[in-house]
Protein backbone atom coordinates (compact mmCIF):
# COMPACT_ATOMS: atom_id res chain seq x y z
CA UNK A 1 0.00 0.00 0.00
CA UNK A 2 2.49 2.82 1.27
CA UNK A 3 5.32 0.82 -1.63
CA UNK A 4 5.27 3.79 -3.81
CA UNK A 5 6.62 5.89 -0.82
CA UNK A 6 9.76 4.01 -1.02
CA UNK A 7 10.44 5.40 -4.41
CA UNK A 8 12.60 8.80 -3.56
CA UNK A 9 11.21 10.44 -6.69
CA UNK A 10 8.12 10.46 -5.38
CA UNK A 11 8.64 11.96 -2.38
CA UNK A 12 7.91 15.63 -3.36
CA UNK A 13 4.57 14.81 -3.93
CA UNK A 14 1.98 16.79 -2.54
CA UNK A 15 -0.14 14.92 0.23
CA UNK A 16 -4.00 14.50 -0.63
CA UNK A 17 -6.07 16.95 0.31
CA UNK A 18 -8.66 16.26 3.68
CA UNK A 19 -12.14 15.95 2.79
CA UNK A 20 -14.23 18.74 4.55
CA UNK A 21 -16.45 15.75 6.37
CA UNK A 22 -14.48 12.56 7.08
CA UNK A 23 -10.93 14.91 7.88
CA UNK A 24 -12.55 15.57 11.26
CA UNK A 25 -12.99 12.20 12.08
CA UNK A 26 -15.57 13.05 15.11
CA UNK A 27 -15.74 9.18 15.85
CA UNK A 28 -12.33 8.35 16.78
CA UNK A 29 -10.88 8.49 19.98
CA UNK A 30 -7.93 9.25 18.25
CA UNK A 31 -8.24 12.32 17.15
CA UNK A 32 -10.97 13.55 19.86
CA UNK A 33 -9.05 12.32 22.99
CA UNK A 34 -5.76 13.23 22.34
CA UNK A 35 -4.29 16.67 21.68
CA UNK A 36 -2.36 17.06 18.91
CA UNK A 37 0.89 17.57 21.03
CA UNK A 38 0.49 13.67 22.04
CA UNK A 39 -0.20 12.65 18.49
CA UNK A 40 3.06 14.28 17.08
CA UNK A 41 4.94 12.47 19.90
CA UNK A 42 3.29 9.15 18.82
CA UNK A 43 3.79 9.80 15.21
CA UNK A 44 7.74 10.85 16.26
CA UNK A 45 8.39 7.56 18.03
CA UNK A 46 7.06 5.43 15.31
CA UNK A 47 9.02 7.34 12.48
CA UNK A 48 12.11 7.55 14.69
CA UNK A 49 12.35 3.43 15.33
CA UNK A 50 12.14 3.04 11.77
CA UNK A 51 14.67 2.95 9.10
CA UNK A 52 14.68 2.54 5.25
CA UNK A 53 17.96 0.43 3.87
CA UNK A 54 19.16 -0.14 0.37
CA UNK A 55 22.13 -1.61 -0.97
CA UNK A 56 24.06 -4.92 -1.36
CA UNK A 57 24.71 -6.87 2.14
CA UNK A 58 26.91 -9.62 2.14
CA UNK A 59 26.03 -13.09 4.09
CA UNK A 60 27.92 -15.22 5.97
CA UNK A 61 27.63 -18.02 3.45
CA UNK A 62 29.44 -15.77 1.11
CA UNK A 63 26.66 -14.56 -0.97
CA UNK A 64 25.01 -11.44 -1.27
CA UNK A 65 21.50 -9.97 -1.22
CA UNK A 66 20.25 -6.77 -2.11
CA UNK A 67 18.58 -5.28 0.77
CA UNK A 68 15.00 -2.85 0.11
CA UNK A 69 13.20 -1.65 2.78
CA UNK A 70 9.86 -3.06 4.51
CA UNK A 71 6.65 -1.93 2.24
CA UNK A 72 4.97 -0.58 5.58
CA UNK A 73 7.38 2.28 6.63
CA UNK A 74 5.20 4.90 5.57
CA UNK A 75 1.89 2.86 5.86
CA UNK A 76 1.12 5.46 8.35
CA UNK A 77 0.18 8.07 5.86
CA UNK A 78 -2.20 5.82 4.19
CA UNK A 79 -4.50 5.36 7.23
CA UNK A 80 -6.41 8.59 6.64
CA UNK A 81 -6.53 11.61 5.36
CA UNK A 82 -5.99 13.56 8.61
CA UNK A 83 -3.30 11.63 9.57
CA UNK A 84 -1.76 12.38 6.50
CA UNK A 85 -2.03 15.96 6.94
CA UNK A 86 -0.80 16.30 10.54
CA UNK A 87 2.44 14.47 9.24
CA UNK A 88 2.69 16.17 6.36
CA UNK A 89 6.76 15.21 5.56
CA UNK A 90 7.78 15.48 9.42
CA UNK A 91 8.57 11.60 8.67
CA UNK A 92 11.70 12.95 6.81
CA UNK A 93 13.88 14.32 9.85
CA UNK A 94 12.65 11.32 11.65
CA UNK A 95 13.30 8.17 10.30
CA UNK A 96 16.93 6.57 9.41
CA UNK A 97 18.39 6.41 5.99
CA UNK A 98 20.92 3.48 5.93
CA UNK A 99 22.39 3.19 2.57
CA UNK A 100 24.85 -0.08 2.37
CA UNK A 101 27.83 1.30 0.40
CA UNK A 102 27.91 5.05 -1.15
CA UNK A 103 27.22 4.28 -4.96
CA UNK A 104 23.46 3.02 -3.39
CA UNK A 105 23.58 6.31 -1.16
CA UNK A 106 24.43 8.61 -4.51
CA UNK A 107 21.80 6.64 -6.61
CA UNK A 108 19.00 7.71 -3.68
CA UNK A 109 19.99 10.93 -2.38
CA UNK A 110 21.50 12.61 -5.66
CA UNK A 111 18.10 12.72 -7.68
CA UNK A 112 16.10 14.65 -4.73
CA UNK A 113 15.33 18.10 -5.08
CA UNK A 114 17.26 20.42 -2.33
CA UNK A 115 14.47 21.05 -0.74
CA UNK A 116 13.75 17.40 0.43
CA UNK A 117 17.42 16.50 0.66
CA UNK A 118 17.96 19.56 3.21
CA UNK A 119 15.01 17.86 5.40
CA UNK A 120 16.78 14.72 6.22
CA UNK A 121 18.19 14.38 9.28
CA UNK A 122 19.77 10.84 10.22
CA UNK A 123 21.71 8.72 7.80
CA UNK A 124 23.61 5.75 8.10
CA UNK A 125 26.53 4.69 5.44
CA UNK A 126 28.55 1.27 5.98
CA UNK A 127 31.13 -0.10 3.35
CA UNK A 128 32.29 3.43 2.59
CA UNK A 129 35.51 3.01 0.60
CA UNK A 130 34.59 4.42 -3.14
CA UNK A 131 36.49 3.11 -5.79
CA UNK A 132 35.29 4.23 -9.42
CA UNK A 133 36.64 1.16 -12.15
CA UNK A 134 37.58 2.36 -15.53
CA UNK A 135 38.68 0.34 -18.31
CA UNK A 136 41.79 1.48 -17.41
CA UNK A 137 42.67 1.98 -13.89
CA UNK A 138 40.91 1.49 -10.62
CA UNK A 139 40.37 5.37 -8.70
CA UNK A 140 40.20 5.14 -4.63
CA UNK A 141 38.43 8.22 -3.38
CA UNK A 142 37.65 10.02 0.13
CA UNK A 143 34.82 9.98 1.78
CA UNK A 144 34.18 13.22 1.50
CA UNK A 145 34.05 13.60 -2.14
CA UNK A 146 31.01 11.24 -2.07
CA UNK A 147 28.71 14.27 0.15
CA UNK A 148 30.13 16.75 -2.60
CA UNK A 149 27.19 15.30 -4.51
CA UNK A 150 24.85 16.75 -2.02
CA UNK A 151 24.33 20.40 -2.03
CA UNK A 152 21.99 21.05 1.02
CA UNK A 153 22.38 18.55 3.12
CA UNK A 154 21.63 19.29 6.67
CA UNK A 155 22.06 15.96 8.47
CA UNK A 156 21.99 15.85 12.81
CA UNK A 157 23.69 12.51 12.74
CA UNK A 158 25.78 10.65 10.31
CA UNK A 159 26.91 6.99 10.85
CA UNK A 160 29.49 5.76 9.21
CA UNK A 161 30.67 2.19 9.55
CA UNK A 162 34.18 1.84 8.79
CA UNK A 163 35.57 -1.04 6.30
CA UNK A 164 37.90 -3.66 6.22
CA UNK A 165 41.67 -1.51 6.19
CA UNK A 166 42.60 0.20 9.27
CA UNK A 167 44.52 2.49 6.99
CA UNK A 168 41.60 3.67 5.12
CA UNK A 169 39.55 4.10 8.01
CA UNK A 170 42.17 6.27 9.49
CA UNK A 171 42.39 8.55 6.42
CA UNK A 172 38.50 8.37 5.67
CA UNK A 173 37.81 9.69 9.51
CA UNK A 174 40.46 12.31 9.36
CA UNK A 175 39.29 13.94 6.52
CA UNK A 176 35.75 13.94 7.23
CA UNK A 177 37.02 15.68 10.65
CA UNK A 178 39.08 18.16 8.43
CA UNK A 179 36.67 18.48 5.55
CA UNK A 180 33.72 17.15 5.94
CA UNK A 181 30.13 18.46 6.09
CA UNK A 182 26.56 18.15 6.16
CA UNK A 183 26.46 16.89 9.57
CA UNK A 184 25.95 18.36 13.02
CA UNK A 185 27.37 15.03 14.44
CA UNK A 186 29.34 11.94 13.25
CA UNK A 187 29.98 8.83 14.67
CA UNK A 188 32.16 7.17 13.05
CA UNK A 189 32.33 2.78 14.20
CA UNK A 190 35.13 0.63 13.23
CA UNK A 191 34.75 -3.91 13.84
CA UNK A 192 38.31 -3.51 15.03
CA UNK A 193 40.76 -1.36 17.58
CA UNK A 194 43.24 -1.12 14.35
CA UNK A 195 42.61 1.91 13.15
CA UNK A 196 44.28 3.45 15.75
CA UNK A 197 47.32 1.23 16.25
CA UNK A 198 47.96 -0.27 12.97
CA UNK A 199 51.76 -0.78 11.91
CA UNK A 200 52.77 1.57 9.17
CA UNK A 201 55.49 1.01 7.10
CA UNK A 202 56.59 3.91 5.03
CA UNK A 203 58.81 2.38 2.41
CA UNK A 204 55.68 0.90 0.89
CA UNK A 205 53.73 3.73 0.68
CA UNK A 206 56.28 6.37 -0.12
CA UNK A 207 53.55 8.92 -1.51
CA UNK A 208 51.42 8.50 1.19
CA UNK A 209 53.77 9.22 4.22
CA UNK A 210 51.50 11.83 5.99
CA UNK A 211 48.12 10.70 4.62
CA UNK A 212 48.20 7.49 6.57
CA UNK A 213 50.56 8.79 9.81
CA UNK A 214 49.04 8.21 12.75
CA UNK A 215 48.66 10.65 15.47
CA UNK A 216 47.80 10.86 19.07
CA UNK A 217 44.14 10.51 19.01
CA UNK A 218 41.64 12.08 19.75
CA UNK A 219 44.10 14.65 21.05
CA UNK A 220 45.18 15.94 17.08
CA UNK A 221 41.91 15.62 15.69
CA UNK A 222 40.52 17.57 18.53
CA UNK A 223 43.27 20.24 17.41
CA UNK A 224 42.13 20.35 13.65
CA UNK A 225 38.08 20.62 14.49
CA UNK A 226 39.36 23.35 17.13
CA UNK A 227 41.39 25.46 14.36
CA UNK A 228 38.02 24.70 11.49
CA UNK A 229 35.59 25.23 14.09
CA UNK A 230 36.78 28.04 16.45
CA UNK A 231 37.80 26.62 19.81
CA UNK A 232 35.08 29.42 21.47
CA UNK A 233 32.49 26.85 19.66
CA UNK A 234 33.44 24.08 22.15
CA UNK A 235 33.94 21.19 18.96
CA UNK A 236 34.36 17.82 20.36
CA UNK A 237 35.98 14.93 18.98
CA UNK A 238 36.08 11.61 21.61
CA UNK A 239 37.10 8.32 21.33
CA UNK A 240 35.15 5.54 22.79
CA UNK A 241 36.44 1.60 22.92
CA UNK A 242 34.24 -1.33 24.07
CA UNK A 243 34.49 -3.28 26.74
CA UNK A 244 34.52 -6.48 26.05
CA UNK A 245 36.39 -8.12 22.77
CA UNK A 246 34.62 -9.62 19.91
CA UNK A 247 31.22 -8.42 21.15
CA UNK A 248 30.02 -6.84 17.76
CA UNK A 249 27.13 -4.09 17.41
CA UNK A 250 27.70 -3.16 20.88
CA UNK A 251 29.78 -0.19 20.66
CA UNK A 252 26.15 2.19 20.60
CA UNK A 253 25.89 0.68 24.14
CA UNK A 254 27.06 3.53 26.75
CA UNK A 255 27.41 0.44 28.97
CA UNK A 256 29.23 -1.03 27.00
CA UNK A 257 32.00 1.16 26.50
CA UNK A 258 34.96 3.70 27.81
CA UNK A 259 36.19 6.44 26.83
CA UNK A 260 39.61 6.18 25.61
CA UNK A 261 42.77 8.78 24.76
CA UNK A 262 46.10 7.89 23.15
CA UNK A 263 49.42 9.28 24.82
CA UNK A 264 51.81 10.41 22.31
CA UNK A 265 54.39 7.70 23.63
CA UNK A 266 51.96 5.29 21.57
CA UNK A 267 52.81 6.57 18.29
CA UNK A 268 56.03 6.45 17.76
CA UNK A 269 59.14 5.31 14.77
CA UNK A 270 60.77 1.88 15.75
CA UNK A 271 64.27 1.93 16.90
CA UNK A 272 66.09 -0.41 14.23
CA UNK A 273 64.27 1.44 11.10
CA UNK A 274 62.83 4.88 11.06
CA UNK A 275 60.48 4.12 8.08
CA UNK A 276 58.58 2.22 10.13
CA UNK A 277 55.88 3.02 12.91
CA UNK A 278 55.69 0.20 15.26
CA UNK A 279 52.19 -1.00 15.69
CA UNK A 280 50.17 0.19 18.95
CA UNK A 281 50.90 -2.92 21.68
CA UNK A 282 47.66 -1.80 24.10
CA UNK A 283 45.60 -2.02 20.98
CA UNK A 284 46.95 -4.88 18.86
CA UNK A 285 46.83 -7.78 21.01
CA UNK A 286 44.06 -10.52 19.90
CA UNK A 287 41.96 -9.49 23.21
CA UNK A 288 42.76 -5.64 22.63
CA UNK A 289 42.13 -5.87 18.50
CA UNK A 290 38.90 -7.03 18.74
CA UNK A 291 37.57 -4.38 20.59
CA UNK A 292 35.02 -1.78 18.32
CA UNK A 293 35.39 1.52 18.15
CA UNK A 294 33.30 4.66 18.18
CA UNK A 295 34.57 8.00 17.53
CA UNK A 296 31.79 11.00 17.84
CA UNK A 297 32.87 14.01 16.16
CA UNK A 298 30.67 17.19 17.07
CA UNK A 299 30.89 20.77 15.09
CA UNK A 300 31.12 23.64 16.81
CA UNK A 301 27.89 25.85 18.34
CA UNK A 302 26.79 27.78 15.79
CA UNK A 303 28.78 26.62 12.90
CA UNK A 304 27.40 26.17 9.74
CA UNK A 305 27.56 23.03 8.74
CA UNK A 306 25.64 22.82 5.51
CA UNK A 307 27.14 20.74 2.94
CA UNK A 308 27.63 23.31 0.18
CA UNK A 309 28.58 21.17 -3.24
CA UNK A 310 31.99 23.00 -3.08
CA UNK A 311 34.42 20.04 -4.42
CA UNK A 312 37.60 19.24 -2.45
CA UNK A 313 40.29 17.70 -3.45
CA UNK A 314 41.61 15.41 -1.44
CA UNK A 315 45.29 13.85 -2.08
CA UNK A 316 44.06 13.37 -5.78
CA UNK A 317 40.65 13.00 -6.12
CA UNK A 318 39.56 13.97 -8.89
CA UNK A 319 35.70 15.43 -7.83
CA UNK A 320 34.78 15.96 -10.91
CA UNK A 321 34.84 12.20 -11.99
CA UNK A 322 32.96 12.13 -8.25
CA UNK A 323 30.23 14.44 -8.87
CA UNK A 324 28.95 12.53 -12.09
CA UNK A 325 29.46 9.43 -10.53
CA UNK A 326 25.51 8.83 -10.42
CA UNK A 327 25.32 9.55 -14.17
CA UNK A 328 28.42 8.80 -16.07
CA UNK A 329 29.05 6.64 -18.79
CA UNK A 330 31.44 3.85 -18.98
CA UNK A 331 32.19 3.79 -14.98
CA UNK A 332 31.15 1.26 -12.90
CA UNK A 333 31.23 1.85 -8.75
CA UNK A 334 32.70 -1.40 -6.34
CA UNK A 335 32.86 -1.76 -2.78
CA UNK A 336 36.77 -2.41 -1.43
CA UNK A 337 35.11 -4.77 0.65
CA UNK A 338 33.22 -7.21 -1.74
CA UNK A 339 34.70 -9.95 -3.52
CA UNK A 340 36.02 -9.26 -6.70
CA UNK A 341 34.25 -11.92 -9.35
CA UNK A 342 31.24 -13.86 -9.46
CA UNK A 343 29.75 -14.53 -6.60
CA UNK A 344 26.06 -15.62 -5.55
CA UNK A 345 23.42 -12.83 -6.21
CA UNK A 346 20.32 -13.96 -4.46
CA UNK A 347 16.39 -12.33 -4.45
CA UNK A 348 16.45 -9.26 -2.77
CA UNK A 349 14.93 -9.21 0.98
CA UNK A 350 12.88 -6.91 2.98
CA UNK A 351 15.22 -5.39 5.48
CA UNK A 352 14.68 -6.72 8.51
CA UNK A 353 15.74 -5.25 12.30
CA UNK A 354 14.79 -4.95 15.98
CA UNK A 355 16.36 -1.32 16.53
CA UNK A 356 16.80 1.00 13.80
CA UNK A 357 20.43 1.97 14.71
CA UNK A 358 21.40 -1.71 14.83
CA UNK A 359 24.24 -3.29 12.31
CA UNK A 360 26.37 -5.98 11.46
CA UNK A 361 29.42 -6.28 9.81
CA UNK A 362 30.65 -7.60 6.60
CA UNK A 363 31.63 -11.54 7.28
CA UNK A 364 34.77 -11.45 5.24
CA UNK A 365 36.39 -9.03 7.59
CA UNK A 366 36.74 -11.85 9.94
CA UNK A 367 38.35 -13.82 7.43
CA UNK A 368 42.68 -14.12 8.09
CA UNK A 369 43.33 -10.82 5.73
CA UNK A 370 41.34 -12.29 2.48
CA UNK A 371 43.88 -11.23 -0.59
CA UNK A 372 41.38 -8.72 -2.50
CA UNK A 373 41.78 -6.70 1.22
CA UNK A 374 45.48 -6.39 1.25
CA UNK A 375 47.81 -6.12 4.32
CA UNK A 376 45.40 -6.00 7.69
CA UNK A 377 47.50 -4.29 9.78
């Protein structure tokens, strides 16, 4: 019934207008009991439990499903015509937006008008490494290219679930923290304690020697959000580890967690060769690696944080090729994360959840370092 309302280019449409006799529905307790200040908070904690997914998940018998969201979400609207009007699109800043890797993100949020795009308010991204294929050569780019593509947006919260490489994560995170916009606040989740005490060796990445340097953290990102921000803002950037190893999707759990600052001793050039940064030993034990992290990055008060459509370029990208990455010819998006090859592509499924900021991560990133992934330090 509400199926249609899944299909973004229909959600400018105007809603239908009340009929002068049935629109004040003098029958139901509903709408004669309750004022309407206890009506919008029912109609807010229904829209704010629920969450619309797209995008390609993979399964832990190594094939993949594309994920669509439940035809219901927005059955809500269809109940009457009153209902419908005291809603209006409030459902917009309400519900969550959980795209499974950013070419499925582009394909949904690049075709709405500014005016609906700037509503949203909550948005969660997982698989986030962006890698345009050409015939030619394969073209990694940041994060923050990808929100380039979306002029307008105004989000409270963005989640972004960090992939398989410690190194990328790093680099993704710090440039969002640097560059980034079109959110009030990020939090930013990796499987894995790596990212912040993965072994760096810079004779094999020679061009890269400060992109993928680690830092005391949160300590230096706190310093670059100050110096964007304005440290009279009061920006925030804070680190938070879980308790417990190997207990995934927990992370969101305050319980579940502690806060957690690196001293600058911990990042530091081994003795024997200075090319090489010695990996973190309080992080990359097996009980210590397996511990999630959360980092929640806050602007400042009163910032503007609008994303603008102003390309950056970030150590090469190339934002043009980004920006018509929803409509070019001849390119083709993957996810770093995915097998490369044929693999099983099964019906897809009706997204299915118990809390709408649940997840789960990809099953080959508990595979020993899988080939296509590269070095897992």
């Amino acid at each position: 019934m509400a199926e249609k309302n899944h299909n973004f280019e229909d959600l400018g449409r105007k809603p239908r207008q009340p009929g002068p006799g049935v629109y004040r529905q003098t029958g139901s307790i509903f709408f004669q009991w309750l004022p309407q200040e206890l009506r919008d908070e029912i109609y807010f904690h229904l829209f704010s439990s629920t969450r619309f997914a797209w995008g390609m998940r993979m399964m832990e018998d190594d094939g993949h499903i594309d994920i669509k969201p439940a035809p219901n979400g927005l059955a809500l609207l269809r109940v009457c015509r009153r209902m419908e009007h005291e809603i209006g699109d409030s459902w917009l800043s309400q519900v969550l937006f959980y795209f499974e890797d950013p070419q499925t993100l582009l394909d949904k949020l690049d075709p709405l008008p500014q005016d609906i795009l700037s509503r949203i308010r909550r948005v969660t991204l997982a698989g986030h490494y962006p890698l345009i294929s050409y015939s030619h050569c394969n073209l990694y780019y940041s994060i923050v290219s990808v929100f380039d593509n979306l002029p307008g947006l105004r989000l409270d919260e963005l989640t972004v679930l960090g992939g398989h490489l410690p190194k990328l994560n790093y680099d993704g995170l710090h440039h969002l923290i640097a560059d980034g916009s079109g959110w009030k606040v990020l939090r930013y989740i990796t499987f894995s304690s790596a990212m912040l005490g993965y072994r760096f060796d810079t004779q094999f990445w020679p061009d890269h020697i400060w992109r993928f340097h680690r830092k005391p953290q949160p300590s230096h990102w706190q310093d670059i959000l100050e110096a964007r921000d304005g440290s009279s803002s009061k920006p925030s950037v804070t680190v938070y580890r879980a308790t417990e190893p190997g207990r995934y999707g927990c992370i969101l759990d305050p319980s579940k967690r502690v806060r957690y600052e690196q001293k600058p001793g911990q990042v530091r050039a081994s003795v024997s060769d200075p090319l090489v940064f010695q990996a973190d030993p309080e992080l990359m034990t097996d009980g210590e690696k397996t511990k999630e992290i959360l980092v929640v990055v806050k602007r400042g008060l009163g910032v503007d944080f609008e994303e603008t459509g102003r390309p950056r370029r970030v150590h090469g990208d190339n934002a043009r090729d980004v920006r018509s990455w929803a409509r070019a010819y001849g390119t083709r998006t993957h996810r770093v994360d995915f097998p490369v090859g044929e693999v099983e592509r099964r019906p897809p499924q009706v997204d299915v959840y118990e809390n709408a900021d649940e997840y789960a991560w990809n099953p080959l990133y508990f595979t020993p370092c899988p080939s296509l992934l590269g070095d897992c330090d």
